[in-house]
C-alpha atoms as a PDB file:
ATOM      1  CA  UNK A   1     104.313 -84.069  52.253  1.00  0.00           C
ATOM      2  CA  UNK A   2     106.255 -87.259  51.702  1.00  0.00           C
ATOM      3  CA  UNK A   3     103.956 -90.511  51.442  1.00  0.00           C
ATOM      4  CA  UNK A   4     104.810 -93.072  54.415  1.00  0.00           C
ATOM      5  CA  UNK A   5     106.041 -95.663  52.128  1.00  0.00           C
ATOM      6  CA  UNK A   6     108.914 -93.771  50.929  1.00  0.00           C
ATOM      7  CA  UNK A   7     110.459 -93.209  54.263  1.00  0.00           C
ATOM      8  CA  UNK A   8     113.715 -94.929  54.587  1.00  0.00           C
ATOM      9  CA  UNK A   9     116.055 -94.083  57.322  1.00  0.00           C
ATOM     10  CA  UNK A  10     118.723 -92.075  55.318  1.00  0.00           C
ATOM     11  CA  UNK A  11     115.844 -89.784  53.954  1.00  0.00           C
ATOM     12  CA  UNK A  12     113.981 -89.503  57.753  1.00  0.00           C
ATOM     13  CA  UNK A  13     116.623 -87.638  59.907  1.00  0.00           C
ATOM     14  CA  UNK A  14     116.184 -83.632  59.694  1.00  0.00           C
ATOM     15  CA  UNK A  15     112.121 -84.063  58.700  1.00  0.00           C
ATOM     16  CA  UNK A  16     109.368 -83.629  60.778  1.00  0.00           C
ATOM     17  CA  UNK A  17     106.383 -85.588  62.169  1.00  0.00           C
ATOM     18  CA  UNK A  18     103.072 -83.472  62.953  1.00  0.00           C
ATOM     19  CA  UNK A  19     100.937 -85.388  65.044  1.00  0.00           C
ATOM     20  CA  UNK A  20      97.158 -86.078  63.509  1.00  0.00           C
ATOM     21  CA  UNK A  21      94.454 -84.257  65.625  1.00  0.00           C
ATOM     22  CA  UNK A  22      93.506 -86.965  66.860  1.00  0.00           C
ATOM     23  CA  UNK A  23      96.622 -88.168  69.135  1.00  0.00           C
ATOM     24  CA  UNK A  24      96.546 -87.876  72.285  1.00  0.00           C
ATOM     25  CA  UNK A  25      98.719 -90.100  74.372  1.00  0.00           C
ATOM     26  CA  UNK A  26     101.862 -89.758  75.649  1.00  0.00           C
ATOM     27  CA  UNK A  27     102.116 -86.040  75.525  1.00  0.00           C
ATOM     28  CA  UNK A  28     102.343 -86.019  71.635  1.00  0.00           C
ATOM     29  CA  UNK A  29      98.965 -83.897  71.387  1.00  0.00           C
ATOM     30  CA  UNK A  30      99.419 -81.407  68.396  1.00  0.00           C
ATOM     31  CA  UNK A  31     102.911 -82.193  68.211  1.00  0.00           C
ATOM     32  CA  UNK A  32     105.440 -81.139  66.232  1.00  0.00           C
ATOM     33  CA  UNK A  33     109.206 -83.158  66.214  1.00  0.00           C
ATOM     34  CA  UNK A  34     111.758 -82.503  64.544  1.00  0.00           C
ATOM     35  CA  UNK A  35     113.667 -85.956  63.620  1.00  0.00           C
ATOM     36  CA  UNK A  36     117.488 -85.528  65.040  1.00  0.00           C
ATOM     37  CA  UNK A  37     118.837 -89.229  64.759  1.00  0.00           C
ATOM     38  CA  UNK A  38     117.648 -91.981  62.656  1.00  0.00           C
ATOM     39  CA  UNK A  39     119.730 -95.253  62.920  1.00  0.00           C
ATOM     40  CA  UNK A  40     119.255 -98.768  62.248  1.00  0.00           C
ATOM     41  CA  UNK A  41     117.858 -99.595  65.215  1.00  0.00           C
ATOM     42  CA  UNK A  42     116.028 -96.469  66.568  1.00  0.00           C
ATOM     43  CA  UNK A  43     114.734 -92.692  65.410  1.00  0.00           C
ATOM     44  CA  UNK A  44     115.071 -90.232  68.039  1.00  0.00           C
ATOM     45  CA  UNK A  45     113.235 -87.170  67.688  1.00  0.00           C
ATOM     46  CA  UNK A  46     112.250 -83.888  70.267  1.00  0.00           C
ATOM     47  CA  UNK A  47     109.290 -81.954  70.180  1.00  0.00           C
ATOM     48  CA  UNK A  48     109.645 -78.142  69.215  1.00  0.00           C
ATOM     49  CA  UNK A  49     106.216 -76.991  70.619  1.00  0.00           C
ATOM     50  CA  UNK A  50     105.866 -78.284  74.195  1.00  0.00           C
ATOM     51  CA  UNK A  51     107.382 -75.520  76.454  1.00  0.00           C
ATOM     52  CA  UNK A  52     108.242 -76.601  79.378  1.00  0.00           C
ATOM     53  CA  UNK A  53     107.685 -73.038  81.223  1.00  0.00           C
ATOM     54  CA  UNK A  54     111.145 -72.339  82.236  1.00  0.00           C
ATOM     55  CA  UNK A  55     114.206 -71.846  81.836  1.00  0.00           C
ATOM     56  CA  UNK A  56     117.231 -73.616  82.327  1.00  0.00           C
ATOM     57  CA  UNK A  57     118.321 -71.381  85.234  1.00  0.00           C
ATOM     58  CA  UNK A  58     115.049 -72.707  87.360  1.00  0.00           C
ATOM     59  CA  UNK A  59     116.614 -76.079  87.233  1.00  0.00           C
ATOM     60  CA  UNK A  60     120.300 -75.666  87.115  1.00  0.00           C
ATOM     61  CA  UNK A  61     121.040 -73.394  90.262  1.00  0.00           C
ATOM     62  CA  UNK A  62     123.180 -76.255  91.736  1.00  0.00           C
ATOM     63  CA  UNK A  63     124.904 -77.581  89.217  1.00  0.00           C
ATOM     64  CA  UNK A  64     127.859 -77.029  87.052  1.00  0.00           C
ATOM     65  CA  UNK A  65     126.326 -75.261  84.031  1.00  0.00           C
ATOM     66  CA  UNK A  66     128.000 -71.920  83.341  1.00  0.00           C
ATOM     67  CA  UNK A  67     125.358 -69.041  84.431  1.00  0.00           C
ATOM     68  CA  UNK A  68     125.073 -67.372  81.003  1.00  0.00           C
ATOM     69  CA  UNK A  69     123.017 -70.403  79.657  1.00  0.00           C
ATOM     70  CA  UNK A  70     120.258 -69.757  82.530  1.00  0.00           C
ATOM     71  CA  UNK A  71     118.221 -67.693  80.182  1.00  0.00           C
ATOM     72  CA  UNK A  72     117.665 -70.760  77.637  1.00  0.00           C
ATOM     73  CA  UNK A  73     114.216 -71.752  77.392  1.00  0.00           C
ATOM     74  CA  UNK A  74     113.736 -75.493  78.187  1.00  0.00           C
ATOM     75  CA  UNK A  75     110.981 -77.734  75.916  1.00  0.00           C
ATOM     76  CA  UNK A  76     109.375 -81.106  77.051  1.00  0.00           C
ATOM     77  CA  UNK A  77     111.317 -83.455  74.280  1.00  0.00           C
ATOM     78  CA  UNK A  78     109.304 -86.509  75.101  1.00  0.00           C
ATOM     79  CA  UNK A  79     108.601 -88.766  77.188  1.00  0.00           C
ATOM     80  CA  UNK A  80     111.937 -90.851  76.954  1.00  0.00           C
ATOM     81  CA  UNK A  81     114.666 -89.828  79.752  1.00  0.00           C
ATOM     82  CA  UNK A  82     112.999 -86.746  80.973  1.00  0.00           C
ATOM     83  CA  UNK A  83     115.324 -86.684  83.847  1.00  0.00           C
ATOM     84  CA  UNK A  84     118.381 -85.482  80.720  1.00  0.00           C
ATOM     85  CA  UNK A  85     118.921 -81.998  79.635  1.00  0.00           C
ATOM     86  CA  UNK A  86     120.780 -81.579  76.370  1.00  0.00           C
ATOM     87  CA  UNK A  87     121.150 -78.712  74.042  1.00  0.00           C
ATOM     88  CA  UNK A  88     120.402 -77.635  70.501  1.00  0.00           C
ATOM     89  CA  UNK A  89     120.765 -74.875  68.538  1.00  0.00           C
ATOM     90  CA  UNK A  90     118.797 -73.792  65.571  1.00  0.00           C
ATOM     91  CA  UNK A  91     120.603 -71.165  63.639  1.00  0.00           C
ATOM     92  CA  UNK A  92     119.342 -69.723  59.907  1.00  0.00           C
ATOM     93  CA  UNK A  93     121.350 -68.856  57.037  1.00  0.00           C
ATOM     94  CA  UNK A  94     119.273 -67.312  53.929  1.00  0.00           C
ATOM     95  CA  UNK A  95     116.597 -70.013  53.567  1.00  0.00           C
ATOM     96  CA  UNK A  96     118.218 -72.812  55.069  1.00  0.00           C
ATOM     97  CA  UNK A  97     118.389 -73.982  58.758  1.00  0.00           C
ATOM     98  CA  UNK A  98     120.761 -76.247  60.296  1.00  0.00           C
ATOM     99  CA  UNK A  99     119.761 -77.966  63.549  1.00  0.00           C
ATOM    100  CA  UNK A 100     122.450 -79.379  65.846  1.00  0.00           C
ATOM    101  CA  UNK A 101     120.778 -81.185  68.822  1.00  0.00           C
ATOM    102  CA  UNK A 102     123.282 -82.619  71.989  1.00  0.00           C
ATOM    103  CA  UNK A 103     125.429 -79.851  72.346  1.00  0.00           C
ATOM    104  CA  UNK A 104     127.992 -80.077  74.890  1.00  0.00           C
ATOM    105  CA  UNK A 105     127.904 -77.336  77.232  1.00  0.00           C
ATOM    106  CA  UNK A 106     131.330 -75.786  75.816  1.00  0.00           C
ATOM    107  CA  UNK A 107     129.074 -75.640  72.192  1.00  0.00           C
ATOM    108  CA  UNK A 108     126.190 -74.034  73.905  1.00  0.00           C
ATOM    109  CA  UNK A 109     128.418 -71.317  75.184  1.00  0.00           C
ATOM    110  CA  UNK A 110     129.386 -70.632  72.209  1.00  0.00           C
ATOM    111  CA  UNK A 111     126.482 -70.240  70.363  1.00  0.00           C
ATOM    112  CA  UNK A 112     124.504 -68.329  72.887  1.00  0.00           C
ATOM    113  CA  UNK A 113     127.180 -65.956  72.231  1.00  0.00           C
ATOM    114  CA  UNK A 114     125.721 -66.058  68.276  1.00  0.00           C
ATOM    115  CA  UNK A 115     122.924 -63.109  67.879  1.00  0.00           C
ATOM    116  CA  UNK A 116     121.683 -65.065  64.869  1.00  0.00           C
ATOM    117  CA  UNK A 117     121.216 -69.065  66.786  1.00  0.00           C
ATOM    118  CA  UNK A 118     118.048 -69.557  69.098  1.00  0.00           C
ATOM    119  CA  UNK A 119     119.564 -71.955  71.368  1.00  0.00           C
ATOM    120  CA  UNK A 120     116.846 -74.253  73.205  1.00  0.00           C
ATOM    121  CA  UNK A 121     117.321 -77.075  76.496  1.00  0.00           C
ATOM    122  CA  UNK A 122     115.157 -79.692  76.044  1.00  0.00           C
ATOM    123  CA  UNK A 123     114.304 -82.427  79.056  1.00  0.00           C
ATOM    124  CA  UNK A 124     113.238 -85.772  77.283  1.00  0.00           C
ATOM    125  CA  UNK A 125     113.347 -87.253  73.615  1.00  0.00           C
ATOM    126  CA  UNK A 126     110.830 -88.924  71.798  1.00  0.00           C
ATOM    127  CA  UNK A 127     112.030 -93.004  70.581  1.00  0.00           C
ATOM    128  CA  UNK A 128     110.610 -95.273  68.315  1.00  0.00           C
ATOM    129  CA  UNK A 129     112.317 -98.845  66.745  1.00  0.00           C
ATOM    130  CA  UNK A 130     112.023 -97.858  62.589  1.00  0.00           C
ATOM    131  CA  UNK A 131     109.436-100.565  62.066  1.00  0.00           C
ATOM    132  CA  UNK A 132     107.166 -99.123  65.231  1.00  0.00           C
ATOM    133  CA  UNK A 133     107.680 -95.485  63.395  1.00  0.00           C
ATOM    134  CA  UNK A 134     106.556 -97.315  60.389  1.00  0.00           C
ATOM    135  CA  UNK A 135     103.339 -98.942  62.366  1.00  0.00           C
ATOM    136  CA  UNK A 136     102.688 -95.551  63.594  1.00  0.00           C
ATOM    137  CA  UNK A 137     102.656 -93.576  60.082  1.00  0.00           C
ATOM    138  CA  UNK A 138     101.016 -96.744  58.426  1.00  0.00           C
ATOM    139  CA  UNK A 139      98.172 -95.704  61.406  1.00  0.00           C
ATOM    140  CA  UNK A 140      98.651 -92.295  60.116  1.00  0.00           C
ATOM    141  CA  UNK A 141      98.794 -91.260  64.098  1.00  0.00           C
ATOM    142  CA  UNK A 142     101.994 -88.913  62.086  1.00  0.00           C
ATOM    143  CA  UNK A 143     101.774 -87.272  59.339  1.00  0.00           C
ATOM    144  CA  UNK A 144     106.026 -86.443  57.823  1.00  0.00           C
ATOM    145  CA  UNK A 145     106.839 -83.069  56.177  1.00  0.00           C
ATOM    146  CA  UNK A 146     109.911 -81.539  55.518  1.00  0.00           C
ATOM    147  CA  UNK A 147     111.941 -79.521  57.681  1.00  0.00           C
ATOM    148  CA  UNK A 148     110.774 -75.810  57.451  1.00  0.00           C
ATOM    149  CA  UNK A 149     112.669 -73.200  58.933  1.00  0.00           C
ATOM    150  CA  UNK A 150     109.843 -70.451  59.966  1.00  0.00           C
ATOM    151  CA  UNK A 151     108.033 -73.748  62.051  1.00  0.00           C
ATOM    152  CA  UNK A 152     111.059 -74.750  63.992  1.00  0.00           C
ATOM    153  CA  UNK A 153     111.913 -71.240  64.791  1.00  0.00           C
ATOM    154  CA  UNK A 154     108.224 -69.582  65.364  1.00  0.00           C
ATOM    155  CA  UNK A 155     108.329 -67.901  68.575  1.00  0.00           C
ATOM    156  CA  UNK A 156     104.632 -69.089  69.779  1.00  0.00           C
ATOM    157  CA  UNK A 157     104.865 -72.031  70.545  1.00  0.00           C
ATOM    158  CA  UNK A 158     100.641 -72.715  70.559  1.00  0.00           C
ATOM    159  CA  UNK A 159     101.025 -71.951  66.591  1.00  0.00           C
ATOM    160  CA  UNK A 160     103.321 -74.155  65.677  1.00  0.00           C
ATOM    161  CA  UNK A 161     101.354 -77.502  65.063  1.00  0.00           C
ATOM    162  CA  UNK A 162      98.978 -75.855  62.976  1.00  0.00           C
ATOM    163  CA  UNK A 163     101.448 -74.246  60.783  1.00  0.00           C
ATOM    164  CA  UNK A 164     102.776 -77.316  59.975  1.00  0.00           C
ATOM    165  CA  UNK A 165      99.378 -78.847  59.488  1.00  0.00           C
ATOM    166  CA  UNK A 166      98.498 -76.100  56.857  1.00  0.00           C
ATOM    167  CA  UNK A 167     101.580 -76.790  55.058  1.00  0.00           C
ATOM    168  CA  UNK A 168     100.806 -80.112  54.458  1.00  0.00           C
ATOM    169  CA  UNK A 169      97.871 -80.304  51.958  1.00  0.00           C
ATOM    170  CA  UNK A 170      94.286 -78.029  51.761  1.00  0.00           C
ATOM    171  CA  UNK A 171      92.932 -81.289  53.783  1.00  0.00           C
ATOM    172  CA  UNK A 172      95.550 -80.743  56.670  1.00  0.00           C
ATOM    173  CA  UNK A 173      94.748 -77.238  56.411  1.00  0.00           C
ATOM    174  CA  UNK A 174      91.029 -78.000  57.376  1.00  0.00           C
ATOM    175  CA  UNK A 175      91.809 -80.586  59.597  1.00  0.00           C
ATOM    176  CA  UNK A 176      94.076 -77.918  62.258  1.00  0.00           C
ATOM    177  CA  UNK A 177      90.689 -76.245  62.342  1.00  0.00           C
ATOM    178  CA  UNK A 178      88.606 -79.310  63.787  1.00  0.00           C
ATOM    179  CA  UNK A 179      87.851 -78.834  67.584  1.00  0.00           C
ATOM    180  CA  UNK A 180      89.540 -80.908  70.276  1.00  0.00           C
ATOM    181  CA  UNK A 181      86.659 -83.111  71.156  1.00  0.00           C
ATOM    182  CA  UNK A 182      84.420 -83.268  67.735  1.00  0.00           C
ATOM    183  CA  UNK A 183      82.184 -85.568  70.054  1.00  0.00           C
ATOM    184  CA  UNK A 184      81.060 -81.911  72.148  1.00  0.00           C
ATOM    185  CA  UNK A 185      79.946 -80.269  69.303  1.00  0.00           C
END
């Protein structure tokens, strides 16, 4: 886990923030995002665990997308223009996984061609301005962890936050087993 205080934005883009149990607004609960764009002036992140239930097909009938990208799963990236669809692809070499996130169409064709890329549509992004990502971790609302293959390309979706929770620390590891609602106990 990397300690708040050493983020800077060159070492930010390709980590990811796991939400604390606790958060709950804006559609970030038990959230996982993976960090695609970290400038000077904003960090721009999606969420890898939010399905969104369907598929690209379901929402591109009438449009010009090419037909053999219907099958592509789409994820809720955020609450930031949720009326975009963009593309990324996640494809794994040994250990290693690069991400490549706004794909044009002519890229996604390509690698939904590639046996060995999960390809993924997501509608939204999540934003922050660097020093309200910095409020937010100082809040610890986030908590930052490398990029790990196996947690960006885990097929259940629902497992995903608490994977990356257990990787974290013993604590974390507890802490994905606290219910929802403590308070109902």
């Amino acid at each position: 886990m990397m300690e708040h205080e050493d983020i800077s934005n060159e070492n930010l883009a390709g980590h990811l923030l796991v939400s604390a149990p606790y958060l709950e607004g804006g559609g970030f609960y038990h959230s996982v995002i993976f960090l695609s764009r970290v400038e000077e002036e904003f960090v721009i992140g999606h969420i890898l665990n939010h399905p969104a239930g369907m598929n690209v097909g379901e929402v591109a009938r009438h449009t010009d997308i090419p037909e053999c990208l219907y099958t592509v799963p789409i994820f809720k990236g955020g609450p930031v223009e949720r009326n975009q669809l963009i593309f990324a692809a996640f494809a794994r070499t040994d250990d290693k996984l690069r991400v490549q996130f706004h794909l044009q169409e002519e890229q996604a064709l390509e690698y939904a061609e590639d046996p060995h890329v999960a390809l993924r549509a997501y509608v939204g992004h999540s934003g922050w301005t660097p020093s309200q990502l910095r409020r937010e971790l100082n809040d610890r609302a986030w908590y930052v962890s490398p990029m790990v293959p196996d947690i960006c390309l885990e097929p259940d979706s629902s497992k995903v936050w608490a994977m990356a929770m257990r990787r974290l620390s013993p604590l974390h590891h507890i802490m994905s087993h606290a219910p929802a609602q403590p308070s109902l106990n």
